[in-house]
Protein backbone atom coordinates (compact mmCIF):
# COMPACT_ATOMS: atom_id res chain seq x y z
CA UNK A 1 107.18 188.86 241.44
CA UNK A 2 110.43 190.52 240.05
CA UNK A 3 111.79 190.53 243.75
CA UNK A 4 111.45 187.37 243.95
CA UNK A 5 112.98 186.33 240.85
CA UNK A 6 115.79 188.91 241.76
CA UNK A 7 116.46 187.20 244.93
CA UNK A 8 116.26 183.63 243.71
CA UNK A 9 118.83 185.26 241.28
CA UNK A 10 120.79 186.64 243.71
CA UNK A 11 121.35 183.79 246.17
CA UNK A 12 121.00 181.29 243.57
CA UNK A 13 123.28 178.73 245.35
CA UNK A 14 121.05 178.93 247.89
CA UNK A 15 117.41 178.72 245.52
CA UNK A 16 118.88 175.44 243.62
CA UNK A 17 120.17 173.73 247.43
CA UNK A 18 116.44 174.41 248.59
CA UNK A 19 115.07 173.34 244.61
CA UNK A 20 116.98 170.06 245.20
CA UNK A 21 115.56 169.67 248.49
CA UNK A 22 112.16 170.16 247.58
CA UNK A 23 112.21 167.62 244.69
CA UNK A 24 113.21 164.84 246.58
CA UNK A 25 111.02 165.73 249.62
CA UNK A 26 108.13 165.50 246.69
CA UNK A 27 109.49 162.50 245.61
CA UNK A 28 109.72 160.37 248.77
CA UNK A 29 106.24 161.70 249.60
CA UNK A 30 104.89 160.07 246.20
CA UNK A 31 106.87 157.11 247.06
CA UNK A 32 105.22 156.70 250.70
CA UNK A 33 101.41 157.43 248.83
CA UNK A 34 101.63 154.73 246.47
CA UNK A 35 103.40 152.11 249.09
CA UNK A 36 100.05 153.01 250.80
CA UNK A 37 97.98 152.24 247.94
CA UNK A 38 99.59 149.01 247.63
CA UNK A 39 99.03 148.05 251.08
CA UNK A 40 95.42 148.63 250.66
CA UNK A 41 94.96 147.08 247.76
CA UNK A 42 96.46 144.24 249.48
CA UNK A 43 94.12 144.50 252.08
CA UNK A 44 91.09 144.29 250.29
CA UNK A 45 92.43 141.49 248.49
CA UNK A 46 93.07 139.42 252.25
CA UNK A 47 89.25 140.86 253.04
CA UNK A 48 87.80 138.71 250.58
CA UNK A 49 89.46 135.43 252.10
CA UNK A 50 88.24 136.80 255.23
CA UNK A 51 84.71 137.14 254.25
CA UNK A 52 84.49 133.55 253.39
CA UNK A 53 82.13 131.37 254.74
CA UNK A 54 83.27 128.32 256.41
CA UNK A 55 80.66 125.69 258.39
CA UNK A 56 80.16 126.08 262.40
CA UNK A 57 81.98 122.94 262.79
CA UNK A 58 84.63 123.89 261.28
CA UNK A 59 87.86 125.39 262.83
CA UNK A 60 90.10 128.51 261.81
CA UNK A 61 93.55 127.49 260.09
CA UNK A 62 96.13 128.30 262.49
CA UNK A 63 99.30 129.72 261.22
CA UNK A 64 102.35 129.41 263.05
CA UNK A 65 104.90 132.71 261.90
CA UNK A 66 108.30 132.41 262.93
CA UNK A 67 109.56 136.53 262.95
CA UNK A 68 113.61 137.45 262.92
CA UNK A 69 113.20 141.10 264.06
CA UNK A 70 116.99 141.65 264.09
CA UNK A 71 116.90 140.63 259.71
CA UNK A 72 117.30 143.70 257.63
CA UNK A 73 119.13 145.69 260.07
CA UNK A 74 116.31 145.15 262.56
CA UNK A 75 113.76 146.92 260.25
CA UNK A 76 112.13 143.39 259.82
CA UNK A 77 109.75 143.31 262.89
CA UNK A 78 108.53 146.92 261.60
CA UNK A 79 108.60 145.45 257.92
CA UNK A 80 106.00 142.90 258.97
CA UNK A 81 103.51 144.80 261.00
CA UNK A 82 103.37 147.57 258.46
CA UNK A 83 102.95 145.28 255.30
CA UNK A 84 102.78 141.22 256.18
CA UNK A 85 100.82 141.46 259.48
CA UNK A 86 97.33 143.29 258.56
CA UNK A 87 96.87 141.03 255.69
CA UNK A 88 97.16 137.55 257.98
CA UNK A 89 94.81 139.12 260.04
CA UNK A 90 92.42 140.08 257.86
CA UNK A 91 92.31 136.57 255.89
CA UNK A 92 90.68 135.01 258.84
CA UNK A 93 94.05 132.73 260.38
CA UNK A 94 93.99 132.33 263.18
CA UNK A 95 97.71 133.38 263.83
CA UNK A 96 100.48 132.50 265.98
CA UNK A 97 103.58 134.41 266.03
CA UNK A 98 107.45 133.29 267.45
CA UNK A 99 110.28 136.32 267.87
CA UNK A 100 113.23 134.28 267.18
CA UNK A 101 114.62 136.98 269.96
CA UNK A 102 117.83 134.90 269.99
CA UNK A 103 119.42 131.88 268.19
CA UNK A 104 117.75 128.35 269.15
CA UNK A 105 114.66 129.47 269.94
CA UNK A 106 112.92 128.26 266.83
CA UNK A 107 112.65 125.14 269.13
CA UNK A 108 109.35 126.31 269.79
CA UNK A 109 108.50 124.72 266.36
CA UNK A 110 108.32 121.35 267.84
CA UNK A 111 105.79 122.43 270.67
CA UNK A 112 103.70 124.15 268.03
CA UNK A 113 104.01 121.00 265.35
CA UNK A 114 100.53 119.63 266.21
CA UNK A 115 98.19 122.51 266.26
CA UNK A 116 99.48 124.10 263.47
CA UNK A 117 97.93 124.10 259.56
CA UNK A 118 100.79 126.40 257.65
CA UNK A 119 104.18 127.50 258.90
CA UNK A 120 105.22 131.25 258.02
CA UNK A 121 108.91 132.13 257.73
CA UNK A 122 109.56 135.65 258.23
CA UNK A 123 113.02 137.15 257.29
CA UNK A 124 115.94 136.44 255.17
CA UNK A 125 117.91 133.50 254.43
CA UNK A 126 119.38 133.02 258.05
CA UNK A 127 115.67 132.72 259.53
CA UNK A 128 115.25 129.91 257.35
CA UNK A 129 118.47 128.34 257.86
CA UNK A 130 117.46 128.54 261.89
CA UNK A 131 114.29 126.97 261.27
CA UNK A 132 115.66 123.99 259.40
CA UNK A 133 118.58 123.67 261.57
CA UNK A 134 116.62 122.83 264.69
CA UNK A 135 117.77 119.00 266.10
CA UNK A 136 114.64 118.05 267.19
CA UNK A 137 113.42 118.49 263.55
CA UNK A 138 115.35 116.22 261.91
CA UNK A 139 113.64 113.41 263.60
CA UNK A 140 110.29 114.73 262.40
CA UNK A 141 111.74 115.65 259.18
CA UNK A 142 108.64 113.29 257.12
CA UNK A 143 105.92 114.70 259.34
CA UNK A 144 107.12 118.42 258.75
CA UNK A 145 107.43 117.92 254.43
CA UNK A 146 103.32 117.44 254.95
CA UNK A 147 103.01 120.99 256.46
CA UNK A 148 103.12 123.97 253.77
CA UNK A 149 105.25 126.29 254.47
CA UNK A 150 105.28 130.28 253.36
CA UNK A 151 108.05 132.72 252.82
CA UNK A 152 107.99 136.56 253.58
CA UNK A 153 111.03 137.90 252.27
CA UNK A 154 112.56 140.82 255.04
CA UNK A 155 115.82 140.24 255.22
CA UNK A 156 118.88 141.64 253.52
CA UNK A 157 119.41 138.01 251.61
CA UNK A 158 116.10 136.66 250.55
CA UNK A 159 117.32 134.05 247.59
CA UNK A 160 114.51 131.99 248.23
CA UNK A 161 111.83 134.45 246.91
CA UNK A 162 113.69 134.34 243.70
CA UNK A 163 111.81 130.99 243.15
CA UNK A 164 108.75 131.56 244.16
CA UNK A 165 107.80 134.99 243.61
CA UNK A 166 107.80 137.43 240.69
CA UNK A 167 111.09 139.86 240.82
CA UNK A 168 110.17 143.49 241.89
CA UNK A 169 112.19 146.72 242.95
CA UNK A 170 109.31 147.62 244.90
CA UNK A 171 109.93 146.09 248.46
CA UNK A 172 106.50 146.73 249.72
CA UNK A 173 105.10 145.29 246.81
CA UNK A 174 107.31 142.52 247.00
CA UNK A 175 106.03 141.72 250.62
CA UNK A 176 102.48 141.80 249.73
CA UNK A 177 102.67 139.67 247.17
CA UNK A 178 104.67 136.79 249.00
CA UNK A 179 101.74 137.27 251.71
CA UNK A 180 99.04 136.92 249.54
CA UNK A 181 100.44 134.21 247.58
CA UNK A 182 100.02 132.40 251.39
CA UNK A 183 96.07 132.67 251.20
CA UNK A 184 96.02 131.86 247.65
CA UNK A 185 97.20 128.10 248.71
CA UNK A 186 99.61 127.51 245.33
CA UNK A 187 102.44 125.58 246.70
CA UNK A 188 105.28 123.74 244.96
CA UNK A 189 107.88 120.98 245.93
CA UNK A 190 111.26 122.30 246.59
CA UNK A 191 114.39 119.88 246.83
CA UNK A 192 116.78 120.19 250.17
CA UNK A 193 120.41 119.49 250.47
CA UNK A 194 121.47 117.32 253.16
CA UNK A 195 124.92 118.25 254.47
CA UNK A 196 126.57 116.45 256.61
CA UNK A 197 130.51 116.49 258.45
CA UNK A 198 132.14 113.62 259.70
CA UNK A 199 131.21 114.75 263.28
CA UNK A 200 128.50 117.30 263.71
CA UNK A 201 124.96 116.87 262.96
CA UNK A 202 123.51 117.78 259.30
CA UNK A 203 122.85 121.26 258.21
CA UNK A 204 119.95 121.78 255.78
CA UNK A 205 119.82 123.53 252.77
CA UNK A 206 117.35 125.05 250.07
CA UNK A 207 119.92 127.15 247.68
CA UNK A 208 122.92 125.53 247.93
CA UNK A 209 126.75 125.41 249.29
CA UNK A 210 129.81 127.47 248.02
CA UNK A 211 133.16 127.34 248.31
CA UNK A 212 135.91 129.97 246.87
CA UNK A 213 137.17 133.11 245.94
CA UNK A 214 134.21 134.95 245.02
CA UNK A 215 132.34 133.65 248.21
CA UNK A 216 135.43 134.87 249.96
CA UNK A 217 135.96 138.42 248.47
CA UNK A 218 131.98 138.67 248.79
CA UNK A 219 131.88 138.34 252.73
CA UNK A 220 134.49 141.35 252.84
CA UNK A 221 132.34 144.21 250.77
CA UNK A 222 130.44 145.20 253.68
CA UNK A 223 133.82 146.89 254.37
CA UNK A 224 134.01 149.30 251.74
CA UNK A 225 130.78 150.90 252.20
CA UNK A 226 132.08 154.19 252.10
CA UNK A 227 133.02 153.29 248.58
CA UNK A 228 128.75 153.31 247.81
CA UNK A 229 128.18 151.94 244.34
CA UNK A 230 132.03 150.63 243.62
CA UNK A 231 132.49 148.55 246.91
CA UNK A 232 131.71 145.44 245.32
CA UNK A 233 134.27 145.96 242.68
CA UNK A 234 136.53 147.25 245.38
CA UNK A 235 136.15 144.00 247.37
CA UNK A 236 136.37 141.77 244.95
CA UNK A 237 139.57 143.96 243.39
CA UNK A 238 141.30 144.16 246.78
CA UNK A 239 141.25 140.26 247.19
CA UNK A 240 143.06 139.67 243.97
CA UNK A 241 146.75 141.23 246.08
CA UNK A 242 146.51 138.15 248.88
CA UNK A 243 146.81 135.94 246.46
CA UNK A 244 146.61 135.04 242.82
CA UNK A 245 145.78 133.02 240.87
CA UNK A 246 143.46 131.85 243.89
CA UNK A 247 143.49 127.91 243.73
CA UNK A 248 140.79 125.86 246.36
CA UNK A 249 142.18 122.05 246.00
CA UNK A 250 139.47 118.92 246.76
CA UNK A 251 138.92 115.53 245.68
CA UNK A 252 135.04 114.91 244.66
CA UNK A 253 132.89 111.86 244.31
CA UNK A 254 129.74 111.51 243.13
CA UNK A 255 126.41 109.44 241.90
CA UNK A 256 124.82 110.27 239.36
CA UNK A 257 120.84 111.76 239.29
CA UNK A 258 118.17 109.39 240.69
CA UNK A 259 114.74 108.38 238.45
CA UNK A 260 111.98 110.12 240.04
CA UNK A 261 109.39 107.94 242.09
CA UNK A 262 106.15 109.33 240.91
CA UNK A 263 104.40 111.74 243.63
CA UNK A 264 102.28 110.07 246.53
CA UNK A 265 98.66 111.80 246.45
CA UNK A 266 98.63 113.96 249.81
CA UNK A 267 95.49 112.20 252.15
CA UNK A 268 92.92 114.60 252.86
CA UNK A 269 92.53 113.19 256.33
CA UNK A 270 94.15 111.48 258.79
CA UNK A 271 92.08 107.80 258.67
CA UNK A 272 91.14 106.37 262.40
CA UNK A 273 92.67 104.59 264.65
CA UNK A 274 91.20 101.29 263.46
CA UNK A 275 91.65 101.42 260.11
CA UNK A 276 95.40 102.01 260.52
CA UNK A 277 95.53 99.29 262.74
CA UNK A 278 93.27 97.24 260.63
CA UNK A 279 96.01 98.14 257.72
CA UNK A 280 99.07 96.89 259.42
CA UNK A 281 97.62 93.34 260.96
CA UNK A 282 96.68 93.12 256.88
CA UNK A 283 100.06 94.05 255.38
CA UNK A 284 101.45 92.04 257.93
CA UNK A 285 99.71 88.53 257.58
CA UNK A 286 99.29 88.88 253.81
CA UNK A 287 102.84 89.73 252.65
CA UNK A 288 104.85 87.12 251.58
CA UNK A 289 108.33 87.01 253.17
CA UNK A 290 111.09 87.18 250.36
CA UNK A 291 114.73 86.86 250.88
CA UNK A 292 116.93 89.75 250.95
CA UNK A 293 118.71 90.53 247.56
CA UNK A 294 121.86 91.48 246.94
CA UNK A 295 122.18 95.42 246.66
CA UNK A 296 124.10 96.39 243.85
CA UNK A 297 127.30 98.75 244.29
CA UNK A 298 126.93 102.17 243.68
CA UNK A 299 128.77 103.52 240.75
CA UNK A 300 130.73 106.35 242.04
CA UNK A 301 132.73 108.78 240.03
CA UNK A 302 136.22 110.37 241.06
CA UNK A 303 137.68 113.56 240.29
CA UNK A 304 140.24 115.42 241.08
CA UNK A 305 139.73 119.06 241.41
CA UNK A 306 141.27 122.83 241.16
CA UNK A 307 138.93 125.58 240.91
CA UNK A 308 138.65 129.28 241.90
CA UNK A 309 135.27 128.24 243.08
CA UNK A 310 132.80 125.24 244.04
CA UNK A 311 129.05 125.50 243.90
CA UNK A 312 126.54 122.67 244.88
CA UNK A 313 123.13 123.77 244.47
CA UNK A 314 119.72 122.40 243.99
CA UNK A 315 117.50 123.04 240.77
CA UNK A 316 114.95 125.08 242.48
CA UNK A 317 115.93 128.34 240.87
CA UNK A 318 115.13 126.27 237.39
CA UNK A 319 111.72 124.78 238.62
CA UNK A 320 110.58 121.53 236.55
CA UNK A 321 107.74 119.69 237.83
CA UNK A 322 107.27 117.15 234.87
CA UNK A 323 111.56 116.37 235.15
CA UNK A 324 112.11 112.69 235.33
CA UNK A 325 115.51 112.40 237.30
CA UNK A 326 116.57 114.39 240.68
CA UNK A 327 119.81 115.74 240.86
CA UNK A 328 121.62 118.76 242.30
CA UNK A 329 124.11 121.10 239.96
CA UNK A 330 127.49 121.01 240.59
CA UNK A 331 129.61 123.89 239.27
CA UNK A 332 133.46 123.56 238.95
CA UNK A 333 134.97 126.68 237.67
CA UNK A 334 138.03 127.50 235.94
CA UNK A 335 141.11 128.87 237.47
CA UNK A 336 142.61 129.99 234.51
CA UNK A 337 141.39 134.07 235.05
CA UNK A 338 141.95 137.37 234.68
CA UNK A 339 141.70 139.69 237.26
CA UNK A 340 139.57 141.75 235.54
CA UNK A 341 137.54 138.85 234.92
CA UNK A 342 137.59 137.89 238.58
CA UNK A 343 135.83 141.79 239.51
CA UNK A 344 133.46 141.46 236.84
CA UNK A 345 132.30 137.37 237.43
CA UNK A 346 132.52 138.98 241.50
CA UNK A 347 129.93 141.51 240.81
CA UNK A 348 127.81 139.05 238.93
CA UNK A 349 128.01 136.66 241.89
CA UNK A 350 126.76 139.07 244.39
CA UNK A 351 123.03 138.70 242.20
CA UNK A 352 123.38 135.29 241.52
CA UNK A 353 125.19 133.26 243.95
CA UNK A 354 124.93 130.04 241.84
CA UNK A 355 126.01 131.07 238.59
CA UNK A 356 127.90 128.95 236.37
CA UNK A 357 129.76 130.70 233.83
CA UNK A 358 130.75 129.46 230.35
CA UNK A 359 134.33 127.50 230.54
CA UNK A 360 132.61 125.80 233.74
CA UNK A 361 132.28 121.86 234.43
CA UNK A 362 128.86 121.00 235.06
CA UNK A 363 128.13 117.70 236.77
CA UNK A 364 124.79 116.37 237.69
CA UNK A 365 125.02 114.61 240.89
CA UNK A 366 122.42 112.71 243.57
CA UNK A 367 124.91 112.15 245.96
CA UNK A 368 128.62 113.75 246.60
CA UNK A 369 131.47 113.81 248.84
CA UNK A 370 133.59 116.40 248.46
CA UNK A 371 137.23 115.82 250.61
CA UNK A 372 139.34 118.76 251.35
CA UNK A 373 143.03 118.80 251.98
CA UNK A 374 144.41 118.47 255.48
CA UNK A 375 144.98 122.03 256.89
CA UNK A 376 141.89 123.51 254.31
CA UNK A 377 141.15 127.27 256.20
CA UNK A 378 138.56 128.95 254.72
CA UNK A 379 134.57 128.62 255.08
CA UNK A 380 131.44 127.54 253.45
CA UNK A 381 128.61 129.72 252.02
CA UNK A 382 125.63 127.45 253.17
CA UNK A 383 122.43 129.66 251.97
CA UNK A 384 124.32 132.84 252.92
CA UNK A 385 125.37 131.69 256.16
CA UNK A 386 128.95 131.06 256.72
CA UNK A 387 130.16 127.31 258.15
CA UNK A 388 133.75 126.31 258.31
CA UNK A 389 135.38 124.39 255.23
CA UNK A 390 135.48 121.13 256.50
CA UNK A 391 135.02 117.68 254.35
CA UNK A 392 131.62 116.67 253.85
CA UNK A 393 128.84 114.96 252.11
CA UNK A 394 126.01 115.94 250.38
CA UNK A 395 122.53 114.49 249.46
CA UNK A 396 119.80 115.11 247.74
CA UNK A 397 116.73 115.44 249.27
CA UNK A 398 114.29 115.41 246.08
CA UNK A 399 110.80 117.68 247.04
CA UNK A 400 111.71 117.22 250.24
CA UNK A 401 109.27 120.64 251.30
CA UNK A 402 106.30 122.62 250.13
CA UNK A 403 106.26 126.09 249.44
CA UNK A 404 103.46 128.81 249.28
CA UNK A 405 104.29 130.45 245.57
CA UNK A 406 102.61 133.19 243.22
CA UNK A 407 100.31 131.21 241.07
CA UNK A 408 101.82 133.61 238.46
CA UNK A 409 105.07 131.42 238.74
CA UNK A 410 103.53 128.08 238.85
CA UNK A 411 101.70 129.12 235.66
CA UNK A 412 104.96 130.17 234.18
CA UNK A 413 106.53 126.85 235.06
CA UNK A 414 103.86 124.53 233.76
CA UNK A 415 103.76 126.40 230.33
CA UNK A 416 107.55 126.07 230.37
CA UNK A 417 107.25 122.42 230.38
CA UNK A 418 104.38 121.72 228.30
CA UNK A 419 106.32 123.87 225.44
């Protein structure tokens, strides 16, 4: 024993390298045994669904899962078969999965449409901008709102699962739990933004659209990696010498929020042929024909705009199910900054896109245009993905979609309102 304490004396550069070494070895072997013990837990938990007993007659649900292996530096396809996958399968879906191998070919949604019960999005925020995107769906847009659709956060960006699952630092756990919120059948209504340019067709949105300097400097930190922990200060501190103070110029109009329609109850079943048919002839022959009124003109506010940064987003990061009016949150924010306040208000940006800081003008808007000088450069932030700055309009599209969600959250925002 005293040799060995000699020597570990002796070559004690070397004893405290191979201490180090063996610490963190133990470490990410305890971190790999209780990611297991989550996954099995998990398991279990699907098993039960599974187990279920459902009549002869009756068919399995299919699920339709549309997969992004390249999300999360292509670590998602592994991501899903290691935590998402087993638990789908053991729940008793009968499931269906799509590689979006390459852009465009979510199309396959539109084949699938009919013989599927749930959709399943699999990856970050640019596998659910693909899936929205897709032409063909915005003629089916009403028939697609009546399928419920689940989220499985893989990707880099996930600010979806902010809404609709409970935070955790524990990305297995974090995966699980957006799975097995999927069999649990809580869903919730989630407004979409409607974006439109004068020429191309409408991109979709869930989050929201930004425009600015942070969104700008916030693209570019990738760059610094080598700076680890400081490259988002770094980005957002380089930024500050192309220009400053950093102006974006626009003109915006806007309506104000909408009264909400109370909700339709969902039909179980699709009635028969004859009684649909047997509906129209009725509503036909029995309602009265009145003469077209007058629409009245929409009351549409101007301003004139200067702001380090633009945000148009939609309220479902503050979920309200008992809210009277629909509107989207428009954040105008102030030019007048510091640069130090610019690196700190960056870094807080890079956790919460949407922020609206104090000293910011809020407007509460159905409707908007927003009209950009001629010559604007620059580019959107559209859910994460990047578009080019061009003018457009916006519109609310009030619980346009249903989302799978942790009952835990729905709880959470049904004793919010009720208090």
């Amino acid at each position: 024993m005293a040799k060995v304490l000699a020597a570990l004396r002796h070559h004690w550069k070397k004893s405290t390298f191979g201490a180090c070494l063996l610490g963190w070895g133990g470490h990410w072997l305890y971190g790999k045994h209780c990611d297991n013990l989550l996954r099995r837990a998990a398991c279990q938990e699907a098993q039960a669904f599974g187990n279920q007993l459902i009549p002869a007659t009756m068919p399995l649900k299919k699920a339709t899962v549309f997969l992004n292996p390249a999300a999360c530096k292509g670590k998602a396809g592994n991501l899903f078969e290691k935590n998402a996958a087993p638990i789908l399968h053991l729940s008793g879906l009968d499931v269906t999965v799509v590689k979006t191998d390459y852009e465009g070919q979510a199309k396959k949604l539109l084949e699938l449409m009919e013989n599927t019960d749930l959709i399943i999005i699999a990856g970050g925020d640019g596998t659910v901008q693909e899936v929205l995107q897709e032409p063909g769906l915005l003629r089916i847009m009403a028939a697609f709102s009546k399928i419920p659709i689940g989220f499985i956060p893989l990707g880099k960006t996930c600010t979806l699962s902010h809404a609709l699952y409970p935070e955790s630092t524990n990305q297995v756990q974090h995966i699980t739990n957006a799975t097995l919120a999927i069999l649990k059948g809580e869903t919730v209504p989630l407004d979409v933004l409607q974006i439109k340019g004068e020429k191309e067709q409408p991109v979709f949105a869930v989050s929201g659209l930004r425009w600015g300097s942070y969104r700008d400097a916030g693209v570019t930190v990738s760059k610094y990696w080598y700076l680890g922990p400081l490259k988002t200060k770094a980005a957002h501190f380089f930024s500050t010498f192309k220009e400053w103070p950093q102006k974006h110029q626009a003109a915006l109009r806007y309506l104000g929020p909408t009264e909400r329609p109370p909700e339709e109850p969902e039909e179980k079943s699709r009635p028969p042929l004859y009684v649909r048919l047997y509906r129209r002839l009725r509503s036909y022959w029995s309602s009265p024909k009145e003469f077209p009124q007058e629409v009245a003109p929409e009351d549409w506010e101007e301003l004139k705009l200067s702001t380090i940064e633009l945000s148009i987003a939609t309220r479902n990061r503050q979920l309200d199910l008992t809210r009277t009016e629909d509107f989207m949150d428009i954040c105008i924010e102030a030019e007048s900054i510091s640069k130090g306040q610019f690196v700190f208000r960056g870094s807080q940006k890079m956790h919460d896109p949407h922020m609206c800081p104090e000293g910011s003008q809020r407007i509460q808007a159905s409707r908007c245009i927003l009209q950009l000088p001629e010559g604007t450069a620059g580019s959107f932030g559209i859910d994460n993905e990047e578009y080019e700055a061009v003018p457009v309009e916006v519109k609310l599209l009030p619980r346009k979609l249903r989302f799978f969600c942790d009952p835990r959250v729905r709880e959470q925002v049904l004793q919010a309102a009720a208090q």
